[in-house]
C-alpha atoms as a PDB file:
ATOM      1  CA  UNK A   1      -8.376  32.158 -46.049  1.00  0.00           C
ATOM      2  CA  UNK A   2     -10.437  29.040 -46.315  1.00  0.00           C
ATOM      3  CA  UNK A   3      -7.424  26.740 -45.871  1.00  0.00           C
ATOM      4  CA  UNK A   4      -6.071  28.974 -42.632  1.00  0.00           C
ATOM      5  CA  UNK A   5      -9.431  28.183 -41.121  1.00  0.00           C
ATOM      6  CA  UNK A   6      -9.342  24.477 -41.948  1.00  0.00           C
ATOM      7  CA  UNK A   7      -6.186  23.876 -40.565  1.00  0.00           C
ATOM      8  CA  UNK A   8      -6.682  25.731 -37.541  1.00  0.00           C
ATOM      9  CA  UNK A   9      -9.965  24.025 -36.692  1.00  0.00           C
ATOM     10  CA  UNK A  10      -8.134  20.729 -37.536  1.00  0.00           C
ATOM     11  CA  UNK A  11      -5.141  21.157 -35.244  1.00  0.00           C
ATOM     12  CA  UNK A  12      -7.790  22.488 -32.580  1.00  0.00           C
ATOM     13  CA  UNK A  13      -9.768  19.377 -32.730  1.00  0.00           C
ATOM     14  CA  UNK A  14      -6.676  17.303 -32.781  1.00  0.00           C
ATOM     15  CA  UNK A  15      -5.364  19.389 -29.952  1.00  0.00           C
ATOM     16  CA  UNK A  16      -8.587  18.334 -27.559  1.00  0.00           C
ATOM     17  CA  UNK A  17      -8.822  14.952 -29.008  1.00  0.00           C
ATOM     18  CA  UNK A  18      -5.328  13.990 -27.665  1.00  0.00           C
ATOM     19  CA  UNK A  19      -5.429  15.661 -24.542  1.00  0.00           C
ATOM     20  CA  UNK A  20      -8.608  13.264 -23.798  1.00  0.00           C
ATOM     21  CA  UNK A  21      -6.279  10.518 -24.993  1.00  0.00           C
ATOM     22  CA  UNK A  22      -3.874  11.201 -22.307  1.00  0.00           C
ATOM     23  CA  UNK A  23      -6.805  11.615 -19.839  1.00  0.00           C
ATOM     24  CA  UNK A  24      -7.724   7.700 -19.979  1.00  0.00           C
ATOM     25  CA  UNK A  25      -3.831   6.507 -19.850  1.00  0.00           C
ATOM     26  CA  UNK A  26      -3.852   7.803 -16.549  1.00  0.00           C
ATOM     27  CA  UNK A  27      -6.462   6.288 -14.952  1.00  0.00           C
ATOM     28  CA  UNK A  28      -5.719   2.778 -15.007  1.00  0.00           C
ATOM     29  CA  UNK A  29      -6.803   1.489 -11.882  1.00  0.00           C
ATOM     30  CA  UNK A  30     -10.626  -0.132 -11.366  1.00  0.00           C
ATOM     31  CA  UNK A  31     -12.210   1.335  -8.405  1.00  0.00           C
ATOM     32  CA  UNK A  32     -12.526  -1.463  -5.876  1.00  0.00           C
ATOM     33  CA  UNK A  33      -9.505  -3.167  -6.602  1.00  0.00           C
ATOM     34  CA  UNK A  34      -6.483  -3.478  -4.706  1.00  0.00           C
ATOM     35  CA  UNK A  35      -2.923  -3.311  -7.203  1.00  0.00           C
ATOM     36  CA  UNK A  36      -0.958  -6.481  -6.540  1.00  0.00           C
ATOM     37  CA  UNK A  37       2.000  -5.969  -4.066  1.00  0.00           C
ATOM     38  CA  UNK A  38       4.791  -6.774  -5.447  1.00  0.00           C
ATOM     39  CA  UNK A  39       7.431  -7.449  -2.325  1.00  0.00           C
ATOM     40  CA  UNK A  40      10.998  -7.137  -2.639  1.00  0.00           C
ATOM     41  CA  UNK A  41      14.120  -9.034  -1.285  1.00  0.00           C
ATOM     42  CA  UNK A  42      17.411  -9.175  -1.743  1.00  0.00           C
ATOM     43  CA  UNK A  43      18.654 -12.295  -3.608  1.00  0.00           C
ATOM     44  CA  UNK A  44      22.179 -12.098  -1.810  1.00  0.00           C
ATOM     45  CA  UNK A  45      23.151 -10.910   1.706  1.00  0.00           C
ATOM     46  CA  UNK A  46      26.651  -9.016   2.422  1.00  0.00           C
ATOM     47  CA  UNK A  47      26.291 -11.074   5.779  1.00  0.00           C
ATOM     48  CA  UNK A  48      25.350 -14.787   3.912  1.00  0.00           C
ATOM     49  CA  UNK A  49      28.477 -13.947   1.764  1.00  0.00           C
ATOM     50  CA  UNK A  50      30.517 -14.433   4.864  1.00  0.00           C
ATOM     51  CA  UNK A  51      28.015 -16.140   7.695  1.00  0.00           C
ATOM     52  CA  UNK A  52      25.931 -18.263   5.026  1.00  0.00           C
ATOM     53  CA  UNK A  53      24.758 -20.278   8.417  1.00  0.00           C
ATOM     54  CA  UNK A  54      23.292 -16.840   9.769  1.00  0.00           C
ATOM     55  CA  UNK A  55      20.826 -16.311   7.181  1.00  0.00           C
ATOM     56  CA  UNK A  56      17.621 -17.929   6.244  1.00  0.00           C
ATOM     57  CA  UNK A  57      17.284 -18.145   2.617  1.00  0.00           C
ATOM     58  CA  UNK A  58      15.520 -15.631   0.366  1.00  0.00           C
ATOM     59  CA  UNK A  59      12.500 -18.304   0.417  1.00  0.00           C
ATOM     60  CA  UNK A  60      12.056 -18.095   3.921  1.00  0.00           C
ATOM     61  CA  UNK A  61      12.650 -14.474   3.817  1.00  0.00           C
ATOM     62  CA  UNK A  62      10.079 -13.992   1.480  1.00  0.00           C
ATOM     63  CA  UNK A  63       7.360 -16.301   3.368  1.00  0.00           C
ATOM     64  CA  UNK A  64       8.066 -14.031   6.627  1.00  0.00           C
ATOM     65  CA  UNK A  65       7.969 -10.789   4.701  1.00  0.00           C
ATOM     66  CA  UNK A  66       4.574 -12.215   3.219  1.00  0.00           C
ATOM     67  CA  UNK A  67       3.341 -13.386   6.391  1.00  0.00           C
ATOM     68  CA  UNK A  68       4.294  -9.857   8.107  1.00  0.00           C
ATOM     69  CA  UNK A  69       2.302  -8.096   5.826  1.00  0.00           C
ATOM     70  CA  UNK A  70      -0.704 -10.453   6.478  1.00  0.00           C
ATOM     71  CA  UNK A  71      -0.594  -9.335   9.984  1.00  0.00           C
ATOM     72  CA  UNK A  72      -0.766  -5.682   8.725  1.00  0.00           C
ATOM     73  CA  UNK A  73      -3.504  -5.897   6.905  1.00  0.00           C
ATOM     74  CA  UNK A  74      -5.042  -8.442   9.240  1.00  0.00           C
ATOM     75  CA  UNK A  75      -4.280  -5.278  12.035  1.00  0.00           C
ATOM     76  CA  UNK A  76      -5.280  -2.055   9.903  1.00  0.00           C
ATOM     77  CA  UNK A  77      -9.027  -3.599   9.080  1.00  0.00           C
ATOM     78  CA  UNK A  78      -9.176  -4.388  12.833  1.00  0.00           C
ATOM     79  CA  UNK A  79      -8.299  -0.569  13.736  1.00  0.00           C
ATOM     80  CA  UNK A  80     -10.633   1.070  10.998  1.00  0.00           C
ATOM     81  CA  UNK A  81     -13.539  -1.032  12.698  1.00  0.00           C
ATOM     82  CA  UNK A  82     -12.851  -0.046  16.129  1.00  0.00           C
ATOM     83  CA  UNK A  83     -15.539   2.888  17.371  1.00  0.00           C
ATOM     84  CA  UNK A  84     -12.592   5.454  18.190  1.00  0.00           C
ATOM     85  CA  UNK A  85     -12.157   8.721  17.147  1.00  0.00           C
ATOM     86  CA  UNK A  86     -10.781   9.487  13.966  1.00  0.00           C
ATOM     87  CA  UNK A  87      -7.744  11.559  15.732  1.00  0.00           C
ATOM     88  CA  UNK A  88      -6.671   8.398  17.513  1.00  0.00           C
ATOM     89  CA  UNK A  89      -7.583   5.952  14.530  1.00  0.00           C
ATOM     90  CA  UNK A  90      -5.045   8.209  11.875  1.00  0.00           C
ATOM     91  CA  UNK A  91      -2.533   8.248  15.086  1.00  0.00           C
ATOM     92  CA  UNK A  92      -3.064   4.245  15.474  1.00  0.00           C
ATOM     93  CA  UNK A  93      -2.706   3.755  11.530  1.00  0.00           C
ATOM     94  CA  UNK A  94       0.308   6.112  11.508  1.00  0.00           C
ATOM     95  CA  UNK A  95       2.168   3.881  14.430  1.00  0.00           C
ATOM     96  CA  UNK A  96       1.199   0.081  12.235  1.00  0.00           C
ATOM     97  CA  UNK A  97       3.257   1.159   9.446  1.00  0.00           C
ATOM     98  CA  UNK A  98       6.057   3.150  11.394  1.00  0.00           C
ATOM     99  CA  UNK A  99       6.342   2.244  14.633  1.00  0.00           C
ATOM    100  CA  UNK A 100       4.399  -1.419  14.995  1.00  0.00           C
ATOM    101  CA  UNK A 101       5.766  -2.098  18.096  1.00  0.00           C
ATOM    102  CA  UNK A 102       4.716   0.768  19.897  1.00  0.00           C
ATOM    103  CA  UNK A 103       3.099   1.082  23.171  1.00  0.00           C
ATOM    104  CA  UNK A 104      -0.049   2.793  22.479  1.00  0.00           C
ATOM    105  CA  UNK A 105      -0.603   0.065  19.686  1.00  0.00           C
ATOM    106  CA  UNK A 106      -0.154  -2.456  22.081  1.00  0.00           C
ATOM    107  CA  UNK A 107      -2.205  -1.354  24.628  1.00  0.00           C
ATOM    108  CA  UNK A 108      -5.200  -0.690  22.061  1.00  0.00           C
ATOM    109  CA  UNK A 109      -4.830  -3.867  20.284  1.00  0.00           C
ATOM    110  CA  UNK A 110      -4.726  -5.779  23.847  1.00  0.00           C
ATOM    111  CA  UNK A 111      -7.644  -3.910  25.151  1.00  0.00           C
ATOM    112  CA  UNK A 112      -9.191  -5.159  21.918  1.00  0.00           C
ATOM    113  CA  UNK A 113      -8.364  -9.006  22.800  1.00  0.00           C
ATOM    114  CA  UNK A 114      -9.040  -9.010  26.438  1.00  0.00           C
ATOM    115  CA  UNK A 115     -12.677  -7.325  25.391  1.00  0.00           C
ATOM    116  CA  UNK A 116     -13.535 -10.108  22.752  1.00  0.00           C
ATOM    117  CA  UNK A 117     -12.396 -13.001  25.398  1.00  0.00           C
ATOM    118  CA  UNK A 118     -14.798 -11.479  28.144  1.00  0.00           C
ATOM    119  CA  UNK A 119     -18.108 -11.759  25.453  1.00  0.00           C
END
């Protein structure tokens, strides 16, 4: 009877001192810090196979994709600072990263421009 309780308590304890283990594999991340974006190309073109002339190279492809997302972030701190309300911000947020060409984008981000010249 002794040795049915002891190995009962000892798979219990083992029990709740793994699922703890798997608790702190999961978070990973510090709070506060961004994860490194990793950003992805494609080495080789089906159109620079046949038009190599066409196609800047996946350096240069890389540098715009970089510099595009520079202007994302660069446009996303700009609309979380704006005093709108939060409606229009999550609609404004939604439209950068699926539609950044939109009009009501444009029009907010202009408005935005022609304020800061007139100060």
């Amino acid at each position: 009877m002794k040795n049915y309780a002891l190995v009962s308590l000892s798979v219990c304890v083992l029990f709740l001192y793994s699922s703890s283990l798997m608790g702190q594999k999961k978070d990973t991340i510090a709070v506060g810090i961004q994860p490194k974006v990793v950003f992805k190309i494609e080495k080789r073109t089906l159109l620079e196979q046949y038009e190599p002339d066409l196609i800047l190279s996946a350096e240069k492809r890389l540098k715009l994709k970089k510099a595009r997302y520079k202007d994302y972030l660069l446009k996303k701190g700009v609309l979380d600072t704006l005093q709108i309300s939060t409606a229009k911000r999550k609609r404004l947020l939604k439209d950068l990263r699926y539609k950044p060409f939109s009009t009501e984008l444009s029009k907010t981000l202009a408005e935005l421009n022609f304020d800061v010249e007139n100060h």
